[in-house]
Protein backbone atom coordinates (compact mmCIF):
# COMPACT_ATOMS: atom_id res chain seq x y z
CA UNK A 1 -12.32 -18.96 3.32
CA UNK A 2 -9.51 -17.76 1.42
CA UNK A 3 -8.60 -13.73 0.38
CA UNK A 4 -5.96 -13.80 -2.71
CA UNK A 5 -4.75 -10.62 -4.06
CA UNK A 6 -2.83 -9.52 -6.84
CA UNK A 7 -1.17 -6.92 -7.56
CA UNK A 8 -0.42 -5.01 -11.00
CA UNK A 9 2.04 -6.90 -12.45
CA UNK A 10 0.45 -10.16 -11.69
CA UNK A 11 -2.59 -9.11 -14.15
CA UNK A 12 0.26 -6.78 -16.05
CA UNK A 13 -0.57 -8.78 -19.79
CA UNK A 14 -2.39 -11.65 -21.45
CA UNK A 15 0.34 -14.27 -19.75
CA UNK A 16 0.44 -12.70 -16.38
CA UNK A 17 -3.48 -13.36 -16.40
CA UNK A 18 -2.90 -16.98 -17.62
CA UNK A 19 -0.63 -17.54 -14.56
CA UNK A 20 -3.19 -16.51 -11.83
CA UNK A 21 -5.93 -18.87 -13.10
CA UNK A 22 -3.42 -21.27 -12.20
CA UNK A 23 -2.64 -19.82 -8.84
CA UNK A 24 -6.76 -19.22 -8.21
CA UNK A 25 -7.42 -22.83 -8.82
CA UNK A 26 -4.40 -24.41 -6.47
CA UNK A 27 -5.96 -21.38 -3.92
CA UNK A 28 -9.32 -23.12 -4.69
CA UNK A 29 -8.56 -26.56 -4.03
CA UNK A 30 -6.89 -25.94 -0.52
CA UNK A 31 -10.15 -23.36 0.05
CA UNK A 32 -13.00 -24.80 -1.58
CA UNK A 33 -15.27 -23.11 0.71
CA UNK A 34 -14.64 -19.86 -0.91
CA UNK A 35 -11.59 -17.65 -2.81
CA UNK A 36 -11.99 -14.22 -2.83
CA UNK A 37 -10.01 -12.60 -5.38
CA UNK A 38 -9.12 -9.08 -5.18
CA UNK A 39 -7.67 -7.57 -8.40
CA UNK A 40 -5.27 -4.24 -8.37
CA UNK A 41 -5.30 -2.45 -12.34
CA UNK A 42 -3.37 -3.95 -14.69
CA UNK A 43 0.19 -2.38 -14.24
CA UNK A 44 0.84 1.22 -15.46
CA UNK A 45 -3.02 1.72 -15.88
CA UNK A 46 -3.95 3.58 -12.70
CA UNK A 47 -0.94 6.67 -13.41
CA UNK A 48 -1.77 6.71 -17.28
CA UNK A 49 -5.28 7.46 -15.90
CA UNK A 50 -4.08 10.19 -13.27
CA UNK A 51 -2.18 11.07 -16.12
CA UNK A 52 -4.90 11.89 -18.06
CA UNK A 53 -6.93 13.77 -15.58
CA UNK A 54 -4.03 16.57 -15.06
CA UNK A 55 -3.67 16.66 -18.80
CA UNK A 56 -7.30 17.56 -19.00
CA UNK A 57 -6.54 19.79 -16.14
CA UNK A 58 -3.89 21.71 -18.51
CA UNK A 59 -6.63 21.94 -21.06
CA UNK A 60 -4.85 19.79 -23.03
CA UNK A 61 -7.45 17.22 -24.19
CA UNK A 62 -6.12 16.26 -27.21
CA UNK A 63 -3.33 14.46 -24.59
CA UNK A 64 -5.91 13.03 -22.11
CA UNK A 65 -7.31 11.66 -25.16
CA UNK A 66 -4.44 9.58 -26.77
CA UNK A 67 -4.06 8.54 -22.78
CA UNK A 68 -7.23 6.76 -23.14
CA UNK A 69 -6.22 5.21 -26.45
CA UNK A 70 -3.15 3.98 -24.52
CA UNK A 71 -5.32 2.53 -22.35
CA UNK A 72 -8.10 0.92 -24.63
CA UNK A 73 -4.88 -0.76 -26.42
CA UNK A 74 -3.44 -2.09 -23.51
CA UNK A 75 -6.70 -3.79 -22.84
CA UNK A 76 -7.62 -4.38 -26.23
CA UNK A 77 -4.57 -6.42 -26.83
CA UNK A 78 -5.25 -8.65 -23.74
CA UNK A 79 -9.08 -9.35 -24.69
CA UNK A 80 -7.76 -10.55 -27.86
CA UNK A 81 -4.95 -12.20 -26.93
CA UNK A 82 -7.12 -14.43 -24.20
CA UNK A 83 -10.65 -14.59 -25.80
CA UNK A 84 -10.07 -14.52 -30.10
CA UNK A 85 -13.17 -14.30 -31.69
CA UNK A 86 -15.55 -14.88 -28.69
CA UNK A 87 -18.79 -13.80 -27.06
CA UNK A 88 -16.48 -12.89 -24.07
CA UNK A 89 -14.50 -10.85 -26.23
CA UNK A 90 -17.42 -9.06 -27.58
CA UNK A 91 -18.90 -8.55 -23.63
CA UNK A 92 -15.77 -6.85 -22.61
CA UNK A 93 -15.00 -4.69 -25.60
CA UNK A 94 -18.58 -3.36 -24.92
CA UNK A 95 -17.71 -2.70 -21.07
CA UNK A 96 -14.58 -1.08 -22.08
CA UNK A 97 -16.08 1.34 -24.29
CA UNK A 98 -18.62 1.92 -21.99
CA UNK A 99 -15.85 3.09 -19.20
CA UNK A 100 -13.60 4.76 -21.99
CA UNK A 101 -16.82 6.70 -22.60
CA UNK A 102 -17.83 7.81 -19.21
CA UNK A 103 -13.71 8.24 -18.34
CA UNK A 104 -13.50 11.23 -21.67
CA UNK A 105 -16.71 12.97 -20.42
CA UNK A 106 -15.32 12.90 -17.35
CA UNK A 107 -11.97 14.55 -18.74
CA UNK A 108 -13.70 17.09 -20.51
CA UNK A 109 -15.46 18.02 -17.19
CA UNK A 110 -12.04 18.91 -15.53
CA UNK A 111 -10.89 20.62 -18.56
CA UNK A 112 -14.24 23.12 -18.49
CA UNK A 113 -13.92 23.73 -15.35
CA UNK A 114 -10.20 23.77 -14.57
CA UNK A 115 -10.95 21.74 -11.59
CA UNK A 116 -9.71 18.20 -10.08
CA UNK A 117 -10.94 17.53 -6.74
CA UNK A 118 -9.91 14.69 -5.08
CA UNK A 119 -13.07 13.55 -5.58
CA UNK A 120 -13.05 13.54 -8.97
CA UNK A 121 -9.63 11.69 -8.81
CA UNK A 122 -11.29 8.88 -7.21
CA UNK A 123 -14.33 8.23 -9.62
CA UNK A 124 -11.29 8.38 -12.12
CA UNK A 125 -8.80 6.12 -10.68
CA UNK A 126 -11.73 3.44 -10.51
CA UNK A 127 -11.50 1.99 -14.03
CA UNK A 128 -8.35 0.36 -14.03
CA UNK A 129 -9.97 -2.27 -10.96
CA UNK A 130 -12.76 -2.56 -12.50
CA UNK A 131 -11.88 -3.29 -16.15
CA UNK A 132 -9.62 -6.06 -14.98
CA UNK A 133 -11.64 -7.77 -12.80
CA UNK A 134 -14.15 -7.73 -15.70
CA UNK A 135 -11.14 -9.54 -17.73
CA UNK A 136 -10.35 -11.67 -15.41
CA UNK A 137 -13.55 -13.15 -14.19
CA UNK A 138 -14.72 -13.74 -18.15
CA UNK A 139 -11.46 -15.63 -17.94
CA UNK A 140 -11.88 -17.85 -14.73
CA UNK A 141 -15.81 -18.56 -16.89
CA UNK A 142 -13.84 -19.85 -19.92
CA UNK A 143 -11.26 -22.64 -17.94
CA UNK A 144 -14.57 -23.52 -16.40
CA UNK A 145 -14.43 -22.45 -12.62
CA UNK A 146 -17.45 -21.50 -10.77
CA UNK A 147 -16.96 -17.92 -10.76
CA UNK A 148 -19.37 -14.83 -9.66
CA UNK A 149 -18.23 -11.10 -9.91
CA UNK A 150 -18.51 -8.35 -7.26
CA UNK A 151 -18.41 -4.82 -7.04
CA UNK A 152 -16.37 -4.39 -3.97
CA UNK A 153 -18.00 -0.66 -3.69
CA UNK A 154 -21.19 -3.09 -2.94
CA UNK A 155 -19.53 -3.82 0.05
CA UNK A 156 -16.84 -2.11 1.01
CA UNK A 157 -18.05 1.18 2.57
CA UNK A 158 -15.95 4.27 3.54
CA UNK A 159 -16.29 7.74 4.96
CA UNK A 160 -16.17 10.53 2.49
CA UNK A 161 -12.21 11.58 2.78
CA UNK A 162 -11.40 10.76 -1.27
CA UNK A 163 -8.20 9.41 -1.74
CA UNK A 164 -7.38 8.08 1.52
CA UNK A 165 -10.94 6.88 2.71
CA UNK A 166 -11.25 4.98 6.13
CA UNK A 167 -13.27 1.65 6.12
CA UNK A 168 -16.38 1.56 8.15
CA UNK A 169 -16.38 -1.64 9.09
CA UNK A 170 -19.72 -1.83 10.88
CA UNK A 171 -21.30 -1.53 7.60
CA UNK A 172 -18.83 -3.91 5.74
CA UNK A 173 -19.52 -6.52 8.52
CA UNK A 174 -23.00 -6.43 7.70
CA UNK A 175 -22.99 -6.26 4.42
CA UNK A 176 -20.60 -9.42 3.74
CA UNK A 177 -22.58 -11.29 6.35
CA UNK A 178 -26.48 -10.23 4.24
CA UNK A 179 -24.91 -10.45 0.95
CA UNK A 180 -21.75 -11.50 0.14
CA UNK A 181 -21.01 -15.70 1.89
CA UNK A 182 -24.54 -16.42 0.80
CA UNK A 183 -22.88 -16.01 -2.74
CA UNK A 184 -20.01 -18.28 -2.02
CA UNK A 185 -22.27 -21.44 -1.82
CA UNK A 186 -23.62 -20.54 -5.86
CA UNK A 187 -20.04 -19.47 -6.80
CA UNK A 188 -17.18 -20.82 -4.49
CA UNK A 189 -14.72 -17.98 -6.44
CA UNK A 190 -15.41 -14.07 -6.87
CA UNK A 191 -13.87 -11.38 -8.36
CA UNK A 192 -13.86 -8.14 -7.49
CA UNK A 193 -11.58 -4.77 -7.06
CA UNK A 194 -8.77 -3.89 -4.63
CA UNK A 195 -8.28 0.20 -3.57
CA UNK A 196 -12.06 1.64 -4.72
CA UNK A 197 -14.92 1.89 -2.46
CA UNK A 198 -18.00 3.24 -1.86
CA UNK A 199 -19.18 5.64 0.50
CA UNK A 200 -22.76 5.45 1.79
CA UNK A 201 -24.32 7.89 -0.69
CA UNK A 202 -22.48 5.82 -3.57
CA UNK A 203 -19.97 7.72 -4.27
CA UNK A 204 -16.86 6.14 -5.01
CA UNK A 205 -13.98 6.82 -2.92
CA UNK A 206 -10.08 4.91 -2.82
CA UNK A 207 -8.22 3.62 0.19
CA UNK A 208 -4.69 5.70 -1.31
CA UNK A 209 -2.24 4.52 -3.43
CA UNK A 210 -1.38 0.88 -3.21
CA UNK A 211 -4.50 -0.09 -1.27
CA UNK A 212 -5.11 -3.07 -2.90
CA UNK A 213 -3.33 -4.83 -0.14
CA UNK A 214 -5.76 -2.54 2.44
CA UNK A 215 -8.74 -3.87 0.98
CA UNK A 216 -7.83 -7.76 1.31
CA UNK A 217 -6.98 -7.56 4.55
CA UNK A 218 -10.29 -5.81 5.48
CA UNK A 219 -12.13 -8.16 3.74
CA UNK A 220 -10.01 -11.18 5.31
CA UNK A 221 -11.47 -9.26 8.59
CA UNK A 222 -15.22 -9.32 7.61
CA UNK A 223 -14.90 -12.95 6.51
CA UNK A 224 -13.33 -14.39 8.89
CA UNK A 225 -10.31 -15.63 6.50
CA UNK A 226 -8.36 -18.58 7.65
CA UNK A 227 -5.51 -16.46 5.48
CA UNK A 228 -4.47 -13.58 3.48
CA UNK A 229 -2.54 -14.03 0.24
CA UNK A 230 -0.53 -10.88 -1.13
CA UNK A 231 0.28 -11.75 -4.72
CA UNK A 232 3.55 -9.30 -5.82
CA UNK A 233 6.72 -9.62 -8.01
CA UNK A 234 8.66 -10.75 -5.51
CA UNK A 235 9.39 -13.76 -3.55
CA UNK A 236 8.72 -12.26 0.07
CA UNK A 237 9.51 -9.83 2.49
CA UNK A 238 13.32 -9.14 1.49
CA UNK A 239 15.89 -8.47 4.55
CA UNK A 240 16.89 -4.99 2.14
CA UNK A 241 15.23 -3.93 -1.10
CA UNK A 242 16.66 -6.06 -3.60
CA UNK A 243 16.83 -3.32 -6.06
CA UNK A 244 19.62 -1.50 -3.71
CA UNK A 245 21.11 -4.87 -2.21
CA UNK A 246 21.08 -7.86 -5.10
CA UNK A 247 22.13 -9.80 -1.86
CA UNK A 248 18.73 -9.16 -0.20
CA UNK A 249 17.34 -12.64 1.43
CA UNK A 250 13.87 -13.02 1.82
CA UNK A 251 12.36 -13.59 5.82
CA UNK A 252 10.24 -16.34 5.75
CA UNK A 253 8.88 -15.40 8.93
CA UNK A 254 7.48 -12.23 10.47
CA UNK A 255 5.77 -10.71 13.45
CA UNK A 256 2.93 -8.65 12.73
CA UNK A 257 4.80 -5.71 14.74
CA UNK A 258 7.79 -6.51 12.49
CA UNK A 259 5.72 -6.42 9.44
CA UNK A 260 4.32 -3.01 10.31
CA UNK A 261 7.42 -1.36 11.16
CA UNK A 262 8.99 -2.31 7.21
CA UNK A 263 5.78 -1.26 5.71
CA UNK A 264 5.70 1.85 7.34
CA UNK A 265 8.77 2.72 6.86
CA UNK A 266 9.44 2.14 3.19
CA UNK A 267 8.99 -1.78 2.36
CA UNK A 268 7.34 -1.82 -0.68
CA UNK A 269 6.02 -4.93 -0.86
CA UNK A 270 3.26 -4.64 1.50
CA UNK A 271 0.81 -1.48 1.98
CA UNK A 272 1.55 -0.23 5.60
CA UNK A 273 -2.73 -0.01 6.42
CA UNK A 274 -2.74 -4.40 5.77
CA UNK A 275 -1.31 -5.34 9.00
CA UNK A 276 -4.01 -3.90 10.96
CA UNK A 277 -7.03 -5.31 9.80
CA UNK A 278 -5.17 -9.21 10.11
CA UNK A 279 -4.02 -8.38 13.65
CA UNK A 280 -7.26 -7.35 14.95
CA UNK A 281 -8.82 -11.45 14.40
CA UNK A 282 -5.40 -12.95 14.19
CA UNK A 283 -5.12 -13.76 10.46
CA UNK A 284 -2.07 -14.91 9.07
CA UNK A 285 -1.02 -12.56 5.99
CA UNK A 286 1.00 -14.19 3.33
CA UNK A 287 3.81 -12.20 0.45
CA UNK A 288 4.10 -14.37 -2.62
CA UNK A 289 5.11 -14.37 -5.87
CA UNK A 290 3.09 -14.67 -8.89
CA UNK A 291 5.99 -15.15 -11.20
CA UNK A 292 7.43 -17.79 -8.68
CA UNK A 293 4.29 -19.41 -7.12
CA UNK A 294 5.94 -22.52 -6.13
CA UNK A 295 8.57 -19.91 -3.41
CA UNK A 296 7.24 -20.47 0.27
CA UNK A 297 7.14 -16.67 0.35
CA UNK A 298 7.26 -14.60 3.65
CA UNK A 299 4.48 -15.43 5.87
CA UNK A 300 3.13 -12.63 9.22
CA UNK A 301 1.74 -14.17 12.02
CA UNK A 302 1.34 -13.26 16.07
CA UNK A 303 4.10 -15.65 16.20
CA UNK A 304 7.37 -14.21 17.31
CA UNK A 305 10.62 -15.56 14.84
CA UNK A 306 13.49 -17.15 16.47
CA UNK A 307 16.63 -14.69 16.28
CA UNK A 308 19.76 -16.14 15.22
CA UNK A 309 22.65 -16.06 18.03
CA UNK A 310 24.59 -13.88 15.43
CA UNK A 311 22.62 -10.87 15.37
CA UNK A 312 18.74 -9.60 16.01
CA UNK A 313 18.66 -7.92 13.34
CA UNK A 314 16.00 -8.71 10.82
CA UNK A 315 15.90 -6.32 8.08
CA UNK A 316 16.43 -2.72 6.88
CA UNK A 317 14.31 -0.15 5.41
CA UNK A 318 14.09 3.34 4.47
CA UNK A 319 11.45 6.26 2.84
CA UNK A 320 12.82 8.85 0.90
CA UNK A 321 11.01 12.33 0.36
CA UNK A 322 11.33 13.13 4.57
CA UNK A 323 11.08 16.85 5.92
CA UNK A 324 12.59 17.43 9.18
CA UNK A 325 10.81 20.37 11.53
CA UNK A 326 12.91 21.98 14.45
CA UNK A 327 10.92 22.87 16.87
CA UNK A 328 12.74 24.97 19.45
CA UNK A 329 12.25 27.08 22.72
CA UNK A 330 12.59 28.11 26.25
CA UNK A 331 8.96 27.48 27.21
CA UNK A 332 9.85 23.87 27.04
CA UNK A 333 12.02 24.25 29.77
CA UNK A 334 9.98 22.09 33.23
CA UNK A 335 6.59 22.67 31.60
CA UNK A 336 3.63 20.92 30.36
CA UNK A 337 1.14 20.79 27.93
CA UNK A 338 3.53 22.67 25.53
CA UNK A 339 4.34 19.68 23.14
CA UNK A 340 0.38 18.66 23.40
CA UNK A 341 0.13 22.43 21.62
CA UNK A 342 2.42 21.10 18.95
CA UNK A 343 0.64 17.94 17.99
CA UNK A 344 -2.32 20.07 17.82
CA UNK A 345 -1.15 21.52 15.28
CA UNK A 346 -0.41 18.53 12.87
CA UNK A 347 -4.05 17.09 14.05
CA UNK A 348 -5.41 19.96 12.61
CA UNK A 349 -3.94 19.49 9.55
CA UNK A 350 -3.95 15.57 9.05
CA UNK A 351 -0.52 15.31 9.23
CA UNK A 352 1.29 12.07 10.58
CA UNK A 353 4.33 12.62 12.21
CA UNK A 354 7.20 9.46 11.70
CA UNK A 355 9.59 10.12 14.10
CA UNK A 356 10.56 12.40 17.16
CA UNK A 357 13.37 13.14 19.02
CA UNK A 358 13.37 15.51 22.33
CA UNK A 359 15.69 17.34 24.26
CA UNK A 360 14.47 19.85 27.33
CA UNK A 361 13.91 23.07 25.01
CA UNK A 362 13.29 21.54 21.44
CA UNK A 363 11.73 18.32 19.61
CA UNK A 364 12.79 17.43 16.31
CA UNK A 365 9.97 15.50 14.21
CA UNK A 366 9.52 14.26 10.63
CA UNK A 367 7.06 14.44 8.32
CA UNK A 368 6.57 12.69 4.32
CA UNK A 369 3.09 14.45 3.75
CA UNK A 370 4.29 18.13 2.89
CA UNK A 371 0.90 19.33 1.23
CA UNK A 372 0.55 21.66 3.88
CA UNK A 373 3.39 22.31 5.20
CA UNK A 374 3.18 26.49 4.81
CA UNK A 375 0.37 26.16 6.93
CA UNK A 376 1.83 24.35 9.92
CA UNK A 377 5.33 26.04 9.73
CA UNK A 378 2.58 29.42 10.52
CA UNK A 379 1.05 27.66 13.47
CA UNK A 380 4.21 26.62 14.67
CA UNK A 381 6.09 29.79 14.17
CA UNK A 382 3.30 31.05 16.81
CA UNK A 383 4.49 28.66 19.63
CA UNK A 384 8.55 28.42 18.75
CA UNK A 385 11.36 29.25 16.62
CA UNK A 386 11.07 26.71 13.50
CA UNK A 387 13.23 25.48 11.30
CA UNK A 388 13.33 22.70 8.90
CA UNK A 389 15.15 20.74 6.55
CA UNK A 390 14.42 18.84 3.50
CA UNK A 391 15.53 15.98 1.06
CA UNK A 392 16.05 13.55 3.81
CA UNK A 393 15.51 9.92 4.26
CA UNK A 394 14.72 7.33 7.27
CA UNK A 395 16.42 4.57 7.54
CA UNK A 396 14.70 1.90 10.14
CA UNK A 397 16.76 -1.26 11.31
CA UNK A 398 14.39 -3.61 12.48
CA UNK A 399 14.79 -6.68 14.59
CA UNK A 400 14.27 -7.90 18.26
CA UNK A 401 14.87 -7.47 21.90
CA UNK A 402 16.74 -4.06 21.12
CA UNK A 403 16.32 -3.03 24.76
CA UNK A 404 17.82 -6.53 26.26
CA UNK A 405 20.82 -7.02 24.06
CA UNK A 406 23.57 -4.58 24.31
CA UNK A 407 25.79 -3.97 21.30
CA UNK A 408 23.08 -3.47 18.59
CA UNK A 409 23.12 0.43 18.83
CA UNK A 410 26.74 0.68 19.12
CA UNK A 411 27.19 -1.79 15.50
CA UNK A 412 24.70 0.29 13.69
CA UNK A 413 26.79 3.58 14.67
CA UNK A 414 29.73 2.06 14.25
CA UNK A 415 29.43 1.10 10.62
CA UNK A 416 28.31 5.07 9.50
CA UNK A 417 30.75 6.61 11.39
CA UNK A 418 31.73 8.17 8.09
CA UNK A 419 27.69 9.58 7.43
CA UNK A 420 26.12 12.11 8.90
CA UNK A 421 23.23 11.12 11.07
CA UNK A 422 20.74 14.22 11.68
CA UNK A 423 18.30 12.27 13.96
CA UNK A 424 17.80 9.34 16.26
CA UNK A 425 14.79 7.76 17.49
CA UNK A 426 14.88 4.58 19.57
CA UNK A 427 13.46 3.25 22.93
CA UNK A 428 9.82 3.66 21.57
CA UNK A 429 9.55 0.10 20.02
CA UNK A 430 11.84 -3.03 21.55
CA UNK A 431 11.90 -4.17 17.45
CA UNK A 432 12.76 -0.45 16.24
CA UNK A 433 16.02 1.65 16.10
CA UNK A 434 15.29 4.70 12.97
CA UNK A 435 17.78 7.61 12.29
CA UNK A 436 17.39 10.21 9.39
CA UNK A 437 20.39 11.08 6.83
CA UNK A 438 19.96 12.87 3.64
CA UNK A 439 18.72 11.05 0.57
CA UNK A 440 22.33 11.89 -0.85
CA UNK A 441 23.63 9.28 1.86
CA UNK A 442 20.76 7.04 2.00
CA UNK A 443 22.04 4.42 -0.51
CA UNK A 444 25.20 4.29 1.06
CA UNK A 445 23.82 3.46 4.26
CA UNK A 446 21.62 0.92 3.60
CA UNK A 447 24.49 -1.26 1.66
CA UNK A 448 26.54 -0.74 4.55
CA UNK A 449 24.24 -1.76 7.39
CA UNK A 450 23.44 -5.05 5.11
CA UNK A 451 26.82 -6.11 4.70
CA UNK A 452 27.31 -5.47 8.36
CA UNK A 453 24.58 -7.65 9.24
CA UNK A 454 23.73 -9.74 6.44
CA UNK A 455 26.24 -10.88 4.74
């Protein structure tokens, strides 16, 4: 059993959807006991449709509504352009009215009631999945291929926390065991929808932004895949994003650790949430590239790379949009239980914390999630003085055997001697060494440390 996904601009126009039939039957004939493909929205679709929803949320429906015809002609154009004059093309003009329908009532709602719950953000953000997965399985029908379709929210069950739901996998389990691999012996290839869900009352909920990835790898889990295949614009995991460094090189190799360290913090090409699900039952995750699909790609594994004698260093990322909190006061001094207070805090609010740094009367922490910040600097301000700072940036060098190989630390210092570095972490992770500069800086960095160990 095979899980492909792609991403948006691998189903981005008529052409792009050409090229993955093509990919889906190679995937087919190395799988043929089953391909599951799992679709993202064609690219641009899912923010012209949160675009919409705050439009109607401005009462300004007249805008929400040329965002759906924005959307209807994006489709529109790639029905035509892929099925002429067809019965297919007739099916899925009727399905997108149908969802063009139900998405303006569901825009006028907001705009009576001048609300958008997060809820309502998720039955909204569904359409762009499903209307091409609709496309794309009429399209696997045509070249012939045994093809069924599935609605992942079937399946794929979540608790109720819209936007960023959390799989259940109990229920998945069962669920692909009753219902879905039966299928696979009628129709060795289904389609069906990356980032929506379902929870158990049928509502639909989303796994966050870029969850696409998320789902694959949790249904790679349920099935028992012998891989994962992330289908993106580029050829790999890059040592650097490419659109700072041109010189990037892509890893053909990764640890899962590895992996989840450059998703985490700020490589874009995977979803940081994939790793997980492929580490718990050992399943090899693969980044390719749907405009190159003849690259080898980056392939994450238990396996541990072999390091080159001339550095450990693997790659280097960073994340943007950072708040720093300074926690600080005597209290801390040869006493316990006062950082579990502060934690406490940012469990109460659903806060992750990225890094922290500690010195005997203060810890330093950062945060990327400010939606409620006010409300944590109040809690804090009850336990310490607080201060913060914003508009910073992590940058994460990651590699291998940090604590056995002296040297590393000191050539990472070394070459931003001439930046200002607010805050280290290190000694946590062996593959690990972060630090936070302001954005301003952030650029600068990264091109240095590259050159440094890269080129």
């Amino acid at each position: 059993m095979l899980v492909t996904k792609f991403g948006g601009t691998s189903v981005g126009d008529s052409s792009s959807f050409l090229n993955v039939v093509k990919i889906v039957e190679l995937a087919y004939s190395r799988s043929p006991d089953g391909v599951l493909v799992v679709l993202s929205a064609m690219s641009g679709v899912t923010n012209l449709l949160l675009t919409g929803a705050n439009q109607a949320l401005n009462n300004d429906l007249n805008g929400s509504n040329a965002t759906i015809d924005q959307i209807r002609h994006k489709h529109e154009t790639a029905i035509t352009e892929l099925f002429a004059d067809s019965e297919a093309k007739s099916r899925l003009n009727l399905i997108l009215d149908g969802y063009l329908n139900e998405l303006s009532i569901l825009y006028q709602g907001i705009s009576y009631l001048g609300e958008l719950s997060a809820k309502s953000l998720d039955n909204i953000a569904k359409f762009g999945e499903l209307l091409s997965s609709n496309i794309f399985f009429e399209l696997l029908l045509k070249h012939g291929l045994k093809a069924g379709y599935l609605d992942i929210r079937d399946v794929l069950i979540t608790d109720s926390d819209f936007s960023k739901a959390n799989p259940i996998m109990e229920e998945i389990n069962n669920r692909v065991k009753d219902s879905l691999i039966p299928r696979f012996k009628l129709t060795p290839i289904i389609v069906t929808q990356g980032f929506i869900a379902s929870t158990l009352n049928k509502a639909t909920t989303t796994l966050g932004r870029g969850g696409s990835d998320y789902s694959a790898a949790i249904m790679g889990l349920a099935l028992a895949a012998q891989a994962i295949e992330i289908w993106t614009d580029v050829d790999g995991m890059m040592s650097c994003d490419p659109r700072i460094v041109p010189e990037a090189k892509v890893i053909d190799e990764v640890s899962f650790e590895e992996a989840s360290e450059l998703a985490y913090f700020g490589a874009k090409v995977l979803h940081p949430l994939t790793i997980r699900p492929a580490v718990d039952n050992n399943i090899p995750v693969k980044i390719l590239n749907s405009k190159n699909p003849n690259h080898k790609g980056t392939t994450i594994s238990n396996k541990i790379p072999q390091v080159s004698d001339k550095s450990n260093i693997r790659a280097i990322a960073f994340k943007k949009g950072i708040t720093a909190i300074f926690v600080s006061s005597p209290k801390m001094l040869m006493a316990y239980g006062f950082l579990a207070k502060v934690f406490a805090v940012f469990e109460k609010y659903k806060t992750s914390i990225d890094l922290i740094s500690t010195s005997e009367v203060s810890v330093a922490l950062t945060i990327d999630n400010k939606t409620l910040l006010n409300d944590i600097f109040n809690d804090l301000s009850q336990l310490a003085k607080i201060t913060h700072k914003d508009n910073l940036a992590i940058v994460t060098v990651v590699g291998q055997y940090f604590r056995n190989q002296s040297g590393t630390c000191g050539q990472v210092f070394e070459t931003l001697k001439d930046i200002n570095i607010l805050m280290i972490s290190g000694g946590a992770s062996d593959i690990n060494l972060s630090f936070v500069v302001n954005e301003t800086d952030v650029i600068e960095c990264v091109k240095k440390l590259h050159q440094k160990f890269f080129d």
